[in-house]
PDB file of N, CA and C in Angstrom:
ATOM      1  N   UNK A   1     -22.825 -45.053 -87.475  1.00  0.00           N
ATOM      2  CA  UNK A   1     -22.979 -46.310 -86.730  1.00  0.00           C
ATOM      3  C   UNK A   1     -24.429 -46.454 -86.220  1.00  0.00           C
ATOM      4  N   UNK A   2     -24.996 -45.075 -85.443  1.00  0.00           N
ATOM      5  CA  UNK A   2     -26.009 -45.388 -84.987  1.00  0.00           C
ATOM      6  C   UNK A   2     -27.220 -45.336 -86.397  1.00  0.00           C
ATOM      7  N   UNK A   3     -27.009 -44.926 -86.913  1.00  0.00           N
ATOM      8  CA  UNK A   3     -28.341 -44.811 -88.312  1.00  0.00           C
ATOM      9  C   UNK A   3     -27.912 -46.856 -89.011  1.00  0.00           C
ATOM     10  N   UNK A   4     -26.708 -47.091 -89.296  1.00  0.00           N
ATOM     11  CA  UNK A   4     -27.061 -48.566 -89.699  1.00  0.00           C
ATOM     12  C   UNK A   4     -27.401 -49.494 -89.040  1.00  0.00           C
ATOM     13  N   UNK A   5     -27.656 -48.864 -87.704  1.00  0.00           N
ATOM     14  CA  UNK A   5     -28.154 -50.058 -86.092  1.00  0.00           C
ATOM     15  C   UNK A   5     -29.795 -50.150 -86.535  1.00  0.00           C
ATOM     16  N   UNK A   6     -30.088 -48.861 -86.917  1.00  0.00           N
ATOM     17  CA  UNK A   6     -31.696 -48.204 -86.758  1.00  0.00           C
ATOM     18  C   UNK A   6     -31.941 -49.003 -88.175  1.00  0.00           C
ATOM     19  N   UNK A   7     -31.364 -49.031 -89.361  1.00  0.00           N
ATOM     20  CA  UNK A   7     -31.992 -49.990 -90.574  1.00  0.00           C
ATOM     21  C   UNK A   7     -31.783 -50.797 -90.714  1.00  0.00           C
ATOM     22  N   UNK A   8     -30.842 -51.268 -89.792  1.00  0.00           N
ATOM     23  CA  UNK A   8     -30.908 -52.953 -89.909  1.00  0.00           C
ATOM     24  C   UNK A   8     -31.966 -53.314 -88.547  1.00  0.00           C
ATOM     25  N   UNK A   9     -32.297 -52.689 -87.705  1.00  0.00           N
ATOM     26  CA  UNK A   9     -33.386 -53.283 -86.808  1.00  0.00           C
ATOM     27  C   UNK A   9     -34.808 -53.360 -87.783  1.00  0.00           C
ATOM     28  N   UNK A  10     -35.074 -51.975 -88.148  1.00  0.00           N
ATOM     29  CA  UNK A  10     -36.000 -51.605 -89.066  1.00  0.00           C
ATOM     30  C   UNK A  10     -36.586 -52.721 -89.914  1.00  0.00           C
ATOM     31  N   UNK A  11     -35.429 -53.212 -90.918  1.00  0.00           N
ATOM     32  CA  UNK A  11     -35.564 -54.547 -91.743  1.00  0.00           C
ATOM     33  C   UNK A  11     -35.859 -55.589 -91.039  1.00  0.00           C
ATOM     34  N   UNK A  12     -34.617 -55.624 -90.124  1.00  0.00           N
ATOM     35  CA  UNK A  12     -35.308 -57.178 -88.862  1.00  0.00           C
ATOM     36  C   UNK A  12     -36.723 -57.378 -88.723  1.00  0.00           C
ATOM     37  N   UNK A  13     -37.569 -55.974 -87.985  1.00  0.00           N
ATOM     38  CA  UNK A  13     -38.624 -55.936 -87.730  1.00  0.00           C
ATOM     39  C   UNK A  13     -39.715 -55.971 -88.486  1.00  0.00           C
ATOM     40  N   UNK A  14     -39.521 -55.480 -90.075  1.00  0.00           N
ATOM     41  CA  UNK A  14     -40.419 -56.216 -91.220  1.00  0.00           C
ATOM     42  C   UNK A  14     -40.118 -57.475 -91.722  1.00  0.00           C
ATOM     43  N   UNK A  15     -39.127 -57.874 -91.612  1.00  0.00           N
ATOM     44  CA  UNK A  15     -39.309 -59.653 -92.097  1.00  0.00           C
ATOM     45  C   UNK A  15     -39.527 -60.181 -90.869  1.00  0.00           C
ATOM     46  N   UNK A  16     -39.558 -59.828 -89.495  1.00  0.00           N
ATOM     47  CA  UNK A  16     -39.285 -60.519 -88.621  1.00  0.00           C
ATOM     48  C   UNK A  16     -40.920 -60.711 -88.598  1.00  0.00           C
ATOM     49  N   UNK A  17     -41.708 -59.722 -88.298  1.00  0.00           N
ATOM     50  CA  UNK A  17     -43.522 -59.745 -88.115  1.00  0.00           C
ATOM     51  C   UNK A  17     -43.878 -60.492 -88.679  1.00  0.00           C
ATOM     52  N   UNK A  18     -43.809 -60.452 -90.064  1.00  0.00           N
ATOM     53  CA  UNK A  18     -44.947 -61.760 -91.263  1.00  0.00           C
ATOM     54  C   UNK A  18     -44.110 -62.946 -90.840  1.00  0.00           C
ATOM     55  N   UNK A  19     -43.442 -63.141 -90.513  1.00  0.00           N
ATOM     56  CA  UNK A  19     -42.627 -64.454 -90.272  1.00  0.00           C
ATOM     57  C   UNK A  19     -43.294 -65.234 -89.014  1.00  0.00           C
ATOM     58  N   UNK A  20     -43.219 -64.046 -88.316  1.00  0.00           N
ATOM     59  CA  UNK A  20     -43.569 -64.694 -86.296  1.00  0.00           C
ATOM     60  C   UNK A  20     -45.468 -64.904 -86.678  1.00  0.00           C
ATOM     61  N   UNK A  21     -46.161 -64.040 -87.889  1.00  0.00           N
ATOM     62  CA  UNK A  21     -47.163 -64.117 -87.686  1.00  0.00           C
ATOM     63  C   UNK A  21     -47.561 -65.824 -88.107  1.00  0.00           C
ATOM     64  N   UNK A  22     -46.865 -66.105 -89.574  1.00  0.00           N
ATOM     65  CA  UNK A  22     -47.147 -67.319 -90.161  1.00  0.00           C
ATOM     66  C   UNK A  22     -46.560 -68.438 -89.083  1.00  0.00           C
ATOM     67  N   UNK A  23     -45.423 -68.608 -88.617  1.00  0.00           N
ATOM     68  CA  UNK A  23     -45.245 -69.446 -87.444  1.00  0.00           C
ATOM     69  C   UNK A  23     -46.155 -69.794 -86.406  1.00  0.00           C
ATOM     70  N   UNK A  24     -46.651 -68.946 -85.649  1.00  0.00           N
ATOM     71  CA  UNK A  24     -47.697 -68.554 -85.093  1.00  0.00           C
ATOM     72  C   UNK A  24     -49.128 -69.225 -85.455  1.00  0.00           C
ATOM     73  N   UNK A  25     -49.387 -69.351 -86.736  1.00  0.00           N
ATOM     74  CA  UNK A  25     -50.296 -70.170 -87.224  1.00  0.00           C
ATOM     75  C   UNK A  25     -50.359 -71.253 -87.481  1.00  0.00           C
ATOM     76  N   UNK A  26     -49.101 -71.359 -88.102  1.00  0.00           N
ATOM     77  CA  UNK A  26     -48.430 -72.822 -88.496  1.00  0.00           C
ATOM     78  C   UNK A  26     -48.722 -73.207 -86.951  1.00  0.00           C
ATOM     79  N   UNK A  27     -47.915 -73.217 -86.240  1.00  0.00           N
ATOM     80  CA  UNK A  27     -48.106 -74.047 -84.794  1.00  0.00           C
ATOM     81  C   UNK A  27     -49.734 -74.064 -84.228  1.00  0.00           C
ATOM     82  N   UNK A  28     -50.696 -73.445 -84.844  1.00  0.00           N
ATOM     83  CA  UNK A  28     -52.489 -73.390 -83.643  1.00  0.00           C
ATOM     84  C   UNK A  28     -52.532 -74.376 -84.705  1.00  0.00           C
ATOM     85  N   UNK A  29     -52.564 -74.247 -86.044  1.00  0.00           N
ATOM     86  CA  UNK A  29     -52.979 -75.118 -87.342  1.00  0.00           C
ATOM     87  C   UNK A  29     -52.655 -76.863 -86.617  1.00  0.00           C
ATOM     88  N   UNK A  30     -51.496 -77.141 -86.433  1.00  0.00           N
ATOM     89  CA  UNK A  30     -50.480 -78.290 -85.837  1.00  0.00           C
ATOM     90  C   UNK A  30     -51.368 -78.697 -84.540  1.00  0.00           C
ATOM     91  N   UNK A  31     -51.479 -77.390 -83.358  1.00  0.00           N
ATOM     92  CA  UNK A  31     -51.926 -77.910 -82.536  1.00  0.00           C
ATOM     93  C   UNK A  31     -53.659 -78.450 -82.753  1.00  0.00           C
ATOM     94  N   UNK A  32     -54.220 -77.622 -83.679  1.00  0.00           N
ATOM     95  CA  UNK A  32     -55.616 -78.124 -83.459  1.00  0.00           C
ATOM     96  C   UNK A  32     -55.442 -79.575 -84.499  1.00  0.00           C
ATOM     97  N   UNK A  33     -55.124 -79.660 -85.500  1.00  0.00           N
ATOM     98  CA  UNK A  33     -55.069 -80.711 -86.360  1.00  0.00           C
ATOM     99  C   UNK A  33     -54.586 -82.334 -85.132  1.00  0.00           C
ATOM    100  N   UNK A  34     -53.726 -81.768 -84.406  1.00  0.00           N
ATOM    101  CA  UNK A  34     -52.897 -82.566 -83.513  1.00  0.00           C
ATOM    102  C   UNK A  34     -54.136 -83.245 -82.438  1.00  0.00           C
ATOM    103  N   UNK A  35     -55.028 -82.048 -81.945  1.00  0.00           N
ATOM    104  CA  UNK A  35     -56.151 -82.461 -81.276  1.00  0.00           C
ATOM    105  C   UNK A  35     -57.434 -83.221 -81.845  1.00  0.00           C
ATOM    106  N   UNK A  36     -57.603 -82.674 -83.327  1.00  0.00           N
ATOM    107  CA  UNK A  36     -58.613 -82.977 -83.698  1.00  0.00           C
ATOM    108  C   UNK A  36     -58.427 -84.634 -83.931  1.00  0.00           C
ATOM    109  N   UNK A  37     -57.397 -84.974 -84.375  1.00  0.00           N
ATOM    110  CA  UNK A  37     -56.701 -86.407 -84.426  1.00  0.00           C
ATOM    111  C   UNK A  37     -56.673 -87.111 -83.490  1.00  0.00           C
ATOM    112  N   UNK A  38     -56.619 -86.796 -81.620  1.00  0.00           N
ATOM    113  CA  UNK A  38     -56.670 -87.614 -81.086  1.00  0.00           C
ATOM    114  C   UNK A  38     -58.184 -88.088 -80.296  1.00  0.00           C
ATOM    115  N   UNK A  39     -58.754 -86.834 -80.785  1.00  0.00           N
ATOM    116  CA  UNK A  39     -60.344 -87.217 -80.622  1.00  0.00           C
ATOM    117  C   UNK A  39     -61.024 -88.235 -81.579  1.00  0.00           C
ATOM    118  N   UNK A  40     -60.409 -87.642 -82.866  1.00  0.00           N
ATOM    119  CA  UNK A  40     -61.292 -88.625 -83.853  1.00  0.00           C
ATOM    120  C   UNK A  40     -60.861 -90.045 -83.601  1.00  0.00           C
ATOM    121  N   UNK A  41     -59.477 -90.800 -83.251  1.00  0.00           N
ATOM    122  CA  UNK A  41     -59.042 -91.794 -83.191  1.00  0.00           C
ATOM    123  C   UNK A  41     -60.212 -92.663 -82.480  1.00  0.00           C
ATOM    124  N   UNK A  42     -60.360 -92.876 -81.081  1.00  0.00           N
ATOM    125  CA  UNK A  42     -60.872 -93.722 -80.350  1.00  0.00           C
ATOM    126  C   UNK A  42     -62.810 -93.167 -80.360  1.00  0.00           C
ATOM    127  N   UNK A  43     -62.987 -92.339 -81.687  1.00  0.00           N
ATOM    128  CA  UNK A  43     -63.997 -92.123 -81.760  1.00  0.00           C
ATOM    129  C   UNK A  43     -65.076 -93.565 -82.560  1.00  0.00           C
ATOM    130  N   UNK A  44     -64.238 -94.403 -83.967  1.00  0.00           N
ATOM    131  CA  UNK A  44     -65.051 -95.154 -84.556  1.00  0.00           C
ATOM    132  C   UNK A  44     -64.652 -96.368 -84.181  1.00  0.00           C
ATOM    133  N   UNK A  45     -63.932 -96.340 -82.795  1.00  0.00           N
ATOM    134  CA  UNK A  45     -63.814 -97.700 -81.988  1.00  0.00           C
ATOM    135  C   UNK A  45     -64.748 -97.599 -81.169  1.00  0.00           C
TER     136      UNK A  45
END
């Protein structure tokens, strides 16, 4: 019981990292794109 707790966390914790890392980016990517957009707007007015 306790050894299939330990490889299924194990696995969790390698798909779980590259996952939280790309999310993680995905959302600064969103937020700066999100900013850069509301600057440029009322910029060539």
């Amino acid at each position: 019981m306790q050894f299939y707790r330990k490889t299924r966390k194990g696995f969790g914790e390698t798909l779980l990292k590259p996952l939280a890392k790309i999310f993680i980016y995905i959302i600064i990517l969103m937020v700066i794109i999100f900013l850069v957009g509301r600057l440029d707007l009322p910029a060539p007015n």
